[in-house]
N, C-alpha and C. Protein backbone atom coordinates (compact mmCIF):
# COMPACT_ATOMS: atom_id res chain seq x y z
N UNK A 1 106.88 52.41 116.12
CA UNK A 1 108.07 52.96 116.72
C UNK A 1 108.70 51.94 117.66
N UNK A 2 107.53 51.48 118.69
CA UNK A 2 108.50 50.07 119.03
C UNK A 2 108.97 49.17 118.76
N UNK A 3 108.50 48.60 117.46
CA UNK A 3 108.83 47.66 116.56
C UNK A 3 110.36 48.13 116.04
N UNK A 4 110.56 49.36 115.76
CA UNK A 4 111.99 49.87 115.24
C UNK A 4 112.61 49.38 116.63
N UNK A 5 112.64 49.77 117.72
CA UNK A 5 113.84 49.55 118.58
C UNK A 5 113.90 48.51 119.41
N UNK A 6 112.90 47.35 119.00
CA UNK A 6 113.20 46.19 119.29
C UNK A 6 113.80 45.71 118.20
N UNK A 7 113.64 46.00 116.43
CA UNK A 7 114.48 45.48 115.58
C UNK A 7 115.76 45.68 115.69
N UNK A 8 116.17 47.46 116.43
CA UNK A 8 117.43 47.84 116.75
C UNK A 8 118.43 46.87 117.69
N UNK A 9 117.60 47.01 119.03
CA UNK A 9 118.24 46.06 119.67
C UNK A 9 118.39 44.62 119.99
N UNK A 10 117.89 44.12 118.45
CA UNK A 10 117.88 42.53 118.57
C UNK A 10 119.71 42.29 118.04
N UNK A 11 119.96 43.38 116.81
CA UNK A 11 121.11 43.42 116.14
C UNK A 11 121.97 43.11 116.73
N UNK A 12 122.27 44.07 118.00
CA UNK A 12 123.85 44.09 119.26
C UNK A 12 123.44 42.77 120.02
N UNK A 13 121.95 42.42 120.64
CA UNK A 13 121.85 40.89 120.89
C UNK A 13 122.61 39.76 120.14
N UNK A 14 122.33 39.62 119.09
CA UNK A 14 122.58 38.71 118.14
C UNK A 14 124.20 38.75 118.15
N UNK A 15 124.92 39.93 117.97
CA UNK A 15 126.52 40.13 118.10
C UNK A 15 126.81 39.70 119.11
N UNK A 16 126.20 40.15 120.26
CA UNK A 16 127.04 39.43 121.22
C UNK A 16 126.64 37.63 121.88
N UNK A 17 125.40 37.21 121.13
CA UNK A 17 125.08 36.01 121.58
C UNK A 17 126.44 34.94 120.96
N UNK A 18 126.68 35.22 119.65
CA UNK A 18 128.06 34.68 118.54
C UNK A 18 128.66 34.55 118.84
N UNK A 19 129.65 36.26 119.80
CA UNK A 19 130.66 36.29 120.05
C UNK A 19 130.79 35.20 121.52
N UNK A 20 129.77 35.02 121.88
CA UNK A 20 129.83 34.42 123.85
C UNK A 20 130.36 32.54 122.87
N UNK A 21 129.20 32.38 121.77
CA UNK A 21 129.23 31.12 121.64
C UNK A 21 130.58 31.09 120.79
N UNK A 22 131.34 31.99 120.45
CA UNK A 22 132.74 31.18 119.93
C UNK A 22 133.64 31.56 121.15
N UNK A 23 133.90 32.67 121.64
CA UNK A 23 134.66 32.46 122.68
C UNK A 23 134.77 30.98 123.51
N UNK A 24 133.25 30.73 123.90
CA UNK A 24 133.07 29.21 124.80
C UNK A 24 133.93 28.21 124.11
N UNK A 25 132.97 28.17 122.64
CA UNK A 25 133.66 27.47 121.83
C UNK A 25 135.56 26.88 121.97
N UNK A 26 136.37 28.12 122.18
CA UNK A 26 137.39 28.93 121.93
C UNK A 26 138.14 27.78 123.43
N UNK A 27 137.18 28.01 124.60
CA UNK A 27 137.67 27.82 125.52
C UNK A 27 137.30 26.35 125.96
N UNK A 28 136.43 26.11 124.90
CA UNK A 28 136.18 23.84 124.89
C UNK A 28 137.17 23.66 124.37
N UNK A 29 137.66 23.86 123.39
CA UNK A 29 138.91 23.37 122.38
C UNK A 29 140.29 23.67 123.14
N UNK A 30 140.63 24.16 123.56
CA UNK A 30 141.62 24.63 124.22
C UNK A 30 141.85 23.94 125.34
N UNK A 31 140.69 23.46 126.39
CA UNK A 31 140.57 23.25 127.59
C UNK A 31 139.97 21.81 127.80
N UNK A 32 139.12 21.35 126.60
CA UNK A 32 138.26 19.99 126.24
C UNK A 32 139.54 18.96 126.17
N UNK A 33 140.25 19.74 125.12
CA UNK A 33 140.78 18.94 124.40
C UNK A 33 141.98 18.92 124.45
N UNK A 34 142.86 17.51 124.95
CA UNK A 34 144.59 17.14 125.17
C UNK A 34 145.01 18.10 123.81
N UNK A 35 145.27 17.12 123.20
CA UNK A 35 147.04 17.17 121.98
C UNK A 35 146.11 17.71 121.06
N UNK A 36 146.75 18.32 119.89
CA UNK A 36 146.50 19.00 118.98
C UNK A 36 145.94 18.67 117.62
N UNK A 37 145.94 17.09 117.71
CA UNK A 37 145.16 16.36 116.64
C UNK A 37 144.11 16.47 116.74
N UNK A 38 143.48 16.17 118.02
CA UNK A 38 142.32 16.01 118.19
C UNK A 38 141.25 17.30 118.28
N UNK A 39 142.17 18.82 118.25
CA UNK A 39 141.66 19.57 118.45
C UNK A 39 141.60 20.06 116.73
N UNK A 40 142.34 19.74 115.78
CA UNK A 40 142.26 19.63 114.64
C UNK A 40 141.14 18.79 113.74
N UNK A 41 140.73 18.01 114.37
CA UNK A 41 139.60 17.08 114.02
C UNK A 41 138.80 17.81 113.74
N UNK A 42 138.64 17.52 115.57
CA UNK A 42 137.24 18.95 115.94
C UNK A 42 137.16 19.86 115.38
N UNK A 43 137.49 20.45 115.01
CA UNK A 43 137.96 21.70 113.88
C UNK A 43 137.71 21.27 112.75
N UNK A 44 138.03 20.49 111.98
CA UNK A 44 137.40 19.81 110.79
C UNK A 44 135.85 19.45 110.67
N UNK A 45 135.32 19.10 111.73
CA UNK A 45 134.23 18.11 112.18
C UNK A 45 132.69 19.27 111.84
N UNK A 46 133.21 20.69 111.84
CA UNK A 46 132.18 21.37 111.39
C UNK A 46 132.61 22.20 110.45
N UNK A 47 133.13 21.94 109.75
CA UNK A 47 133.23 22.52 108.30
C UNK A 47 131.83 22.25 107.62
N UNK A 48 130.76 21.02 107.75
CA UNK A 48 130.28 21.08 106.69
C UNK A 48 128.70 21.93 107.58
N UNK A 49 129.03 22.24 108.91
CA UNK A 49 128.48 23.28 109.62
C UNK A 49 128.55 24.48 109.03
N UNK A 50 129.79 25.01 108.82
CA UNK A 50 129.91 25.96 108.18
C UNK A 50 129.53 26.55 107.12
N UNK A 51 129.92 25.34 106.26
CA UNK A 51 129.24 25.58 105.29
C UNK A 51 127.44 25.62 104.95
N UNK A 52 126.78 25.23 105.98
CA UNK A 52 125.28 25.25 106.10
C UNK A 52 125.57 26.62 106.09
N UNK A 53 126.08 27.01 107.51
CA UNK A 53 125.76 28.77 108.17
C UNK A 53 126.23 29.43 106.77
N UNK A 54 127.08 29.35 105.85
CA UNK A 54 127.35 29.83 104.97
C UNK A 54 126.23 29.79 103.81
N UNK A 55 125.54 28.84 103.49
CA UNK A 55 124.18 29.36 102.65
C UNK A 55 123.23 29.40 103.45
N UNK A 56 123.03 29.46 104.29
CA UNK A 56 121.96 30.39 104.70
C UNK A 56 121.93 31.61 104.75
N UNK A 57 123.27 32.62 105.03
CA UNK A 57 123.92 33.76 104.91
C UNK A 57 123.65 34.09 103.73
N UNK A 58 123.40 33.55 102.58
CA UNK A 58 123.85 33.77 101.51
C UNK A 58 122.03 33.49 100.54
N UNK A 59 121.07 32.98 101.24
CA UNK A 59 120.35 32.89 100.62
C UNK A 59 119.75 33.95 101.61
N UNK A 60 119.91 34.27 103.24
CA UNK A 60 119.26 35.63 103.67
C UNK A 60 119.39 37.05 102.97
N UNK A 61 120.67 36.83 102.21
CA UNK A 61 121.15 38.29 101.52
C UNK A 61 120.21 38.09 99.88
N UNK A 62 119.69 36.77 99.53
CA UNK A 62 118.74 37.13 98.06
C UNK A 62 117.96 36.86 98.61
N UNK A 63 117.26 36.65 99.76
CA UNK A 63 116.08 37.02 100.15
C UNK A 63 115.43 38.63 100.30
N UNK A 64 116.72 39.23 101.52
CA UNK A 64 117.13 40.22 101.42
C UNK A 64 116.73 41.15 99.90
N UNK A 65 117.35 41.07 98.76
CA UNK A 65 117.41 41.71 97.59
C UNK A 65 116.26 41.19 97.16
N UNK A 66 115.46 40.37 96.89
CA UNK A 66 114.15 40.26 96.82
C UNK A 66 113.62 40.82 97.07
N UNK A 67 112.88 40.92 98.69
CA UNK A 67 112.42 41.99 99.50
C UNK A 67 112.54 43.89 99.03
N UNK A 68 113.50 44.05 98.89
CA UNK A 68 114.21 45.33 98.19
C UNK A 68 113.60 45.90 97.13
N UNK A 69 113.62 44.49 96.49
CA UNK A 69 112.99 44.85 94.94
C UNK A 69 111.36 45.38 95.01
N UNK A 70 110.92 44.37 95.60
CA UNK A 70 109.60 44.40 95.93
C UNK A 70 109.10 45.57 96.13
N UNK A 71 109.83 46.09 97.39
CA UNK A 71 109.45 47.36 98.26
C UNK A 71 109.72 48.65 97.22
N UNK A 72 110.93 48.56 96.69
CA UNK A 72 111.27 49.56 95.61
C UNK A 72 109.94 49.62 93.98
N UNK A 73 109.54 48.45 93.66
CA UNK A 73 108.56 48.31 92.81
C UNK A 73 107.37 49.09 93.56
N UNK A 74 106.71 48.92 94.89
CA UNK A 74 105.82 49.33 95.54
C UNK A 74 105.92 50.83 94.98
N UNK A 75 107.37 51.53 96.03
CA UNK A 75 107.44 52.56 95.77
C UNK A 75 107.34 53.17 94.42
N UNK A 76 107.81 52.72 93.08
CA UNK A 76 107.53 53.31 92.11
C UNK A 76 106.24 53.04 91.84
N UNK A 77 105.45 52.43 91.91
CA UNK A 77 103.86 52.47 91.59
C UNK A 77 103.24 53.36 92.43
N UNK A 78 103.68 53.75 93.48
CA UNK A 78 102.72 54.92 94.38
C UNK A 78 103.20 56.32 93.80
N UNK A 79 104.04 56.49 93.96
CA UNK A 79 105.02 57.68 93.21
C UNK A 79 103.96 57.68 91.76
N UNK A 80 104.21 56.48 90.65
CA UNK A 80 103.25 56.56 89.56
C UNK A 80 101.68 57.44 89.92
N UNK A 81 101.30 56.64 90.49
CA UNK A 81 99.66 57.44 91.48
C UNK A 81 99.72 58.29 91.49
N UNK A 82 100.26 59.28 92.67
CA UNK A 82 101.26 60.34 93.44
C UNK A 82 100.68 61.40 92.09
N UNK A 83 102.18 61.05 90.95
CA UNK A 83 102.09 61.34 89.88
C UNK A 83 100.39 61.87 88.91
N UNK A 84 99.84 60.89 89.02
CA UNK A 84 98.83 60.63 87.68
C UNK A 84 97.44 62.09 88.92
N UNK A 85 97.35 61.65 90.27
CA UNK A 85 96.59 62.14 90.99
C UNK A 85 96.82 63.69 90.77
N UNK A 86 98.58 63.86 91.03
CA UNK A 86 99.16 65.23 91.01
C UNK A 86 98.33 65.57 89.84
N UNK A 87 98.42 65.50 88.61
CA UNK A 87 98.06 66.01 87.54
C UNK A 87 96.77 66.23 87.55
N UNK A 88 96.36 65.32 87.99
CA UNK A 88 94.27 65.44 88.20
C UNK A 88 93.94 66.44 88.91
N UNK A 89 94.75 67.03 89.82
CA UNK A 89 94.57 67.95 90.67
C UNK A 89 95.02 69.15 90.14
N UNK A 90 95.82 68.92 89.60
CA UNK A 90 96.60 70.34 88.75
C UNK A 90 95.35 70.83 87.53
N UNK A 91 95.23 69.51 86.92
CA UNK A 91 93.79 69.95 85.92
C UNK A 91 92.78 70.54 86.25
N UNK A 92 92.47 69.68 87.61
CA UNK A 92 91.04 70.53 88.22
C UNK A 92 91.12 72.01 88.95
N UNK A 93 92.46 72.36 89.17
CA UNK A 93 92.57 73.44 89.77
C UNK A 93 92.67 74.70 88.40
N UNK A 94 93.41 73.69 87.73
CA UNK A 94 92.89 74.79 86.02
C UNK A 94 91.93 75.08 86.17
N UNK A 95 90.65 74.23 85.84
CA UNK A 95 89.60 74.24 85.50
C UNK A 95 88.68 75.43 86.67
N UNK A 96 89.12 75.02 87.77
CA UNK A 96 88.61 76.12 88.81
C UNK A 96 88.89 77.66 88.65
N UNK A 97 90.07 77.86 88.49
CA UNK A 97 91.07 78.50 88.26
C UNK A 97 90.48 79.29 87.30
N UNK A 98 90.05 78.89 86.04
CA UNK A 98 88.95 79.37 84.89
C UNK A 98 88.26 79.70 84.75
N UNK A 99 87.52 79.06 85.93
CA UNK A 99 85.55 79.69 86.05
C UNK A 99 85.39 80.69 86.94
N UNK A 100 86.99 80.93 88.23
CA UNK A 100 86.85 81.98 89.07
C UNK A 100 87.00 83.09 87.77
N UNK A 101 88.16 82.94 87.53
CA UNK A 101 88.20 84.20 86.08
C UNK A 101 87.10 84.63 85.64
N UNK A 102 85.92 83.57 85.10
CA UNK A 102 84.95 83.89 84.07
C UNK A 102 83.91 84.44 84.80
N UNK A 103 83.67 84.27 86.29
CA UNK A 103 82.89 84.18 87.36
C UNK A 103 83.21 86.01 87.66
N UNK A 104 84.33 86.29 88.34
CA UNK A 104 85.12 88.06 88.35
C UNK A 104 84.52 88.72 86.86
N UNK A 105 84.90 88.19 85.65
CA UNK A 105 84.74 88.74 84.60
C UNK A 105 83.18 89.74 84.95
N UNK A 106 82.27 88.07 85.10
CA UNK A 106 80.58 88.35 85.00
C UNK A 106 80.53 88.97 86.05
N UNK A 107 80.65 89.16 87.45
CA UNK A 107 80.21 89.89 88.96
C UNK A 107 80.75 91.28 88.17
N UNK A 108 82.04 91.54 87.37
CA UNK A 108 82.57 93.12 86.87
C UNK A 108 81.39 93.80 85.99
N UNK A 109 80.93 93.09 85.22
CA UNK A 109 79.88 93.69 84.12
C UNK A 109 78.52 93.39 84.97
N UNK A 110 78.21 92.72 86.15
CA UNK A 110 77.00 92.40 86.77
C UNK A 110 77.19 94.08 87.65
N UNK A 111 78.63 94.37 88.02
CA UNK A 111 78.34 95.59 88.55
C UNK A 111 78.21 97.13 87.96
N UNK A 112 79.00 96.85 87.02
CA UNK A 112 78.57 98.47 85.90
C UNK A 112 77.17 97.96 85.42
N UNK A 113 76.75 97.30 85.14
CA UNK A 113 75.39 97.03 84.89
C UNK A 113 74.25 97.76 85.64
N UNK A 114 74.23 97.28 87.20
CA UNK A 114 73.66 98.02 88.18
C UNK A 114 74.30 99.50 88.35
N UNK A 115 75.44 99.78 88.24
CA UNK A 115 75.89 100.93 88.37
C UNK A 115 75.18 101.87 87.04
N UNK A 116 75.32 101.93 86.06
CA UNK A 116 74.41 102.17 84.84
C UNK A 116 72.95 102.50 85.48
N UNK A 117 72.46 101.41 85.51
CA UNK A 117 70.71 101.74 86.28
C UNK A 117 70.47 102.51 87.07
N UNK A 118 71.38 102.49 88.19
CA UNK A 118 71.63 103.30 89.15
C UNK A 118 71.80 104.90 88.72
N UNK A 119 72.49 105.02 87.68
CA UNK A 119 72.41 106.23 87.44
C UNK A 119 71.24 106.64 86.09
N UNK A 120 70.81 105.24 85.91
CA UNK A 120 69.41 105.84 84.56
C UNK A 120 68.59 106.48 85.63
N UNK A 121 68.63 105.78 86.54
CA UNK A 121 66.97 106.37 87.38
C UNK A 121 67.41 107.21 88.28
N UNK A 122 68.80 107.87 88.22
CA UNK A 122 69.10 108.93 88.98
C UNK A 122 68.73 110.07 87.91
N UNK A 123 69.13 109.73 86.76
CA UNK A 123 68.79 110.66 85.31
C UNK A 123 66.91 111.34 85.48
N UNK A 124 66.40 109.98 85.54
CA UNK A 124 65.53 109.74 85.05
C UNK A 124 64.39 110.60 86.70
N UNK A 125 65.07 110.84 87.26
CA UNK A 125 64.31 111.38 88.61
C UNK A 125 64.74 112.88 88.15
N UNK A 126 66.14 113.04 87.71
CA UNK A 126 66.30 114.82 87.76
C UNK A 126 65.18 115.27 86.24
N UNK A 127 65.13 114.09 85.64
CA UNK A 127 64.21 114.71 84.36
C UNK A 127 62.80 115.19 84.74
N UNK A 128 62.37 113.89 85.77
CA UNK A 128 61.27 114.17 85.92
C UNK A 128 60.77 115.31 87.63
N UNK A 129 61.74 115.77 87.98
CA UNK A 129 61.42 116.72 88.67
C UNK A 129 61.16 118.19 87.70
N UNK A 130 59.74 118.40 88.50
CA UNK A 130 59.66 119.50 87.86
C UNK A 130 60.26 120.93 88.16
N UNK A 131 60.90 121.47 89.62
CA UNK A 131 61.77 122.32 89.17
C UNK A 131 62.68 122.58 88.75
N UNK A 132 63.44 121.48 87.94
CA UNK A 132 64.73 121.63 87.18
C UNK A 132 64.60 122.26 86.39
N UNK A 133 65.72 123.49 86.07
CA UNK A 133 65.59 124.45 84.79
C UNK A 133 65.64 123.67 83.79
N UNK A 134 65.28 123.47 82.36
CA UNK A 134 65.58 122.86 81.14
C UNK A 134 67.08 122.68 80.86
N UNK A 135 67.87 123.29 81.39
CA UNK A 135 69.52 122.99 81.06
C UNK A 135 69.88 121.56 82.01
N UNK A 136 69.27 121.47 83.07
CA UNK A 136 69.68 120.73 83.66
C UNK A 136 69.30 119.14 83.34
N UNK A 137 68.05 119.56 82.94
CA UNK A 137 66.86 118.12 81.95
C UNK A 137 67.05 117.88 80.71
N UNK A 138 67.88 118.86 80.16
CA UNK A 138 68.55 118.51 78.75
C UNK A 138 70.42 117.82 79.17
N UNK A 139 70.85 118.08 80.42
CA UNK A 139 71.74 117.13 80.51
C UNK A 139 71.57 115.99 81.04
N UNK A 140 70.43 116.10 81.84
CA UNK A 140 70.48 114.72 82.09
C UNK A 140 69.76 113.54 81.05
N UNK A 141 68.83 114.07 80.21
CA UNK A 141 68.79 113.47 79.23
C UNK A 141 69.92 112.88 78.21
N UNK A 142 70.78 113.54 78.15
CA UNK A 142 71.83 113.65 77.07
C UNK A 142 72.67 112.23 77.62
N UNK A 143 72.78 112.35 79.55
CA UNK A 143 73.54 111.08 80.22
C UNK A 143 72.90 110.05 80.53
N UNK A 144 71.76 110.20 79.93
CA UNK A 144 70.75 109.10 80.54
C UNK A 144 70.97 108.04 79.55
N UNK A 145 70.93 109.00 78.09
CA UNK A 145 71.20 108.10 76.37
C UNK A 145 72.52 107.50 76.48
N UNK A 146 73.75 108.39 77.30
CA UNK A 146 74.71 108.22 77.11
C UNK A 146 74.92 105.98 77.69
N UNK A 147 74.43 106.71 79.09
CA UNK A 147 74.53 105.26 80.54
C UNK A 147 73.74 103.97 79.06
N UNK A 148 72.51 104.17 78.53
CA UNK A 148 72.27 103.41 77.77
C UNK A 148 72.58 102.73 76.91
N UNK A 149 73.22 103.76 75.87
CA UNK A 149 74.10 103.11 74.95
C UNK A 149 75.24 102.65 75.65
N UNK A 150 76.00 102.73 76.95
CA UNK A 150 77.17 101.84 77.22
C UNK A 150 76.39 100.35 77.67
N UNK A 151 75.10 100.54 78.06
CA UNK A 151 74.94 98.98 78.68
C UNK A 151 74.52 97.93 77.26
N UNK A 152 74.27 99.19 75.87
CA UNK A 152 73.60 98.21 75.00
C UNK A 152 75.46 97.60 74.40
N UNK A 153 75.90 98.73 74.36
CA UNK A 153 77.79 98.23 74.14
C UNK A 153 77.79 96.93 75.01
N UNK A 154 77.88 96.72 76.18
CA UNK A 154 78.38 95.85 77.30
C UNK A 154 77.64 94.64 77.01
N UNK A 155 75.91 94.86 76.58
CA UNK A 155 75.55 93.61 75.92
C UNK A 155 75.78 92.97 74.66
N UNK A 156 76.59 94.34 73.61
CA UNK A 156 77.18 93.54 72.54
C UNK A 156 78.14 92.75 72.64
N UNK A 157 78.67 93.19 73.33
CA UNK A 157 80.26 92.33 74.11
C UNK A 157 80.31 91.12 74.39
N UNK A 158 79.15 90.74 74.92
CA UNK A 158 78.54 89.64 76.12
C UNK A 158 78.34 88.55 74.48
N UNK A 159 78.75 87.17 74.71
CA UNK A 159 78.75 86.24 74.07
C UNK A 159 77.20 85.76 73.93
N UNK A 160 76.26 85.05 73.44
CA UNK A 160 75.61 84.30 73.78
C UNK A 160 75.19 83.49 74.34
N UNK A 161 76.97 82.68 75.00
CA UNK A 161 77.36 81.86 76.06
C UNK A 161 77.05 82.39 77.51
N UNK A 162 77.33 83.75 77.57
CA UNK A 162 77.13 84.38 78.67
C UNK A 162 75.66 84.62 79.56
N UNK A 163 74.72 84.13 78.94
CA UNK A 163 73.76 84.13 79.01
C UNK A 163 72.75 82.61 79.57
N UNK A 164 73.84 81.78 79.27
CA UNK A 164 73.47 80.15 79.21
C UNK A 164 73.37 79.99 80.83
């Protein structure tokens, strides 16, 4: 962050260091110098000044666009990354995403499972009490076969995989 506002304020430095040295400039020529030839010279005498400050200007601006390029290449190769990572992450969150599914599926049938048992040996207690009238030991028999055959259903269901 300080680095930004010392780069900031080197800029208006630099403007006004120019402007001080041509004004001066402005006021040698004017004030240096008699008759108007000679201030015409002088005036001639750095043209090929100029022309330096002029490619250097001119090779700072393809330096400049160099730089640019560079930084812009950077950026599209991280972005590429960015990219390739995004997707790796998107895959693996599939993949998570899948096994929570398959994971709910199994805890759903892990709980009618126990729920089932839960009620065989609730069956299986009214059968074996002995003051239950026979109507009552002939139904619970009848739900006891019933709870059974749904868990042998629930294990036909069940893959082989499911088991691994």
């Amino acid at each position: 962050m300080e680095k930004e506002n010392s780069k900031k304020s080197l800029l208006p430095k630099m403007i006004i260091l120019v402007l001080v040295i041509w004004v001066l400039s402005v006021i040698f020529i004017l004030f240096g110098l008699d008759n108007w030839s000679d201030r015409g010279t002088f005036g001639d005498s750095f043209g090929a000044v100029n022309a330096l400050f002029s490619g250097f200007a001119f090779a700072g601006l393809i330096y400049t666009i160099v730089l640019q390029k560079e930084d812009l290449k950077m950026q599209r190769n991280e972005i590429a990354l960015n990219r390739t990572e995004l997707k790796k992450s998107a895959i693996a969150q599939k993949n998570s995403e899948k096994a929570l599914e398959e994971q709910v599926q199994q805890m759903k049938i892990a709980a009618r499972l126990n729920a089932l048992k839960t009620l065989i040996d609730y069956y299986n207690i009214q059968i074996s009490y002995p003051n239950n009238p026979p109507e009552i030991i002939t139904k619970a028999k009848l739900r006891r076969k019933e709870a059974i055959q749904e868990i042998d259903a629930l294990i036909d269901r069940m893959g082989d995989d499911d088991f691994d």
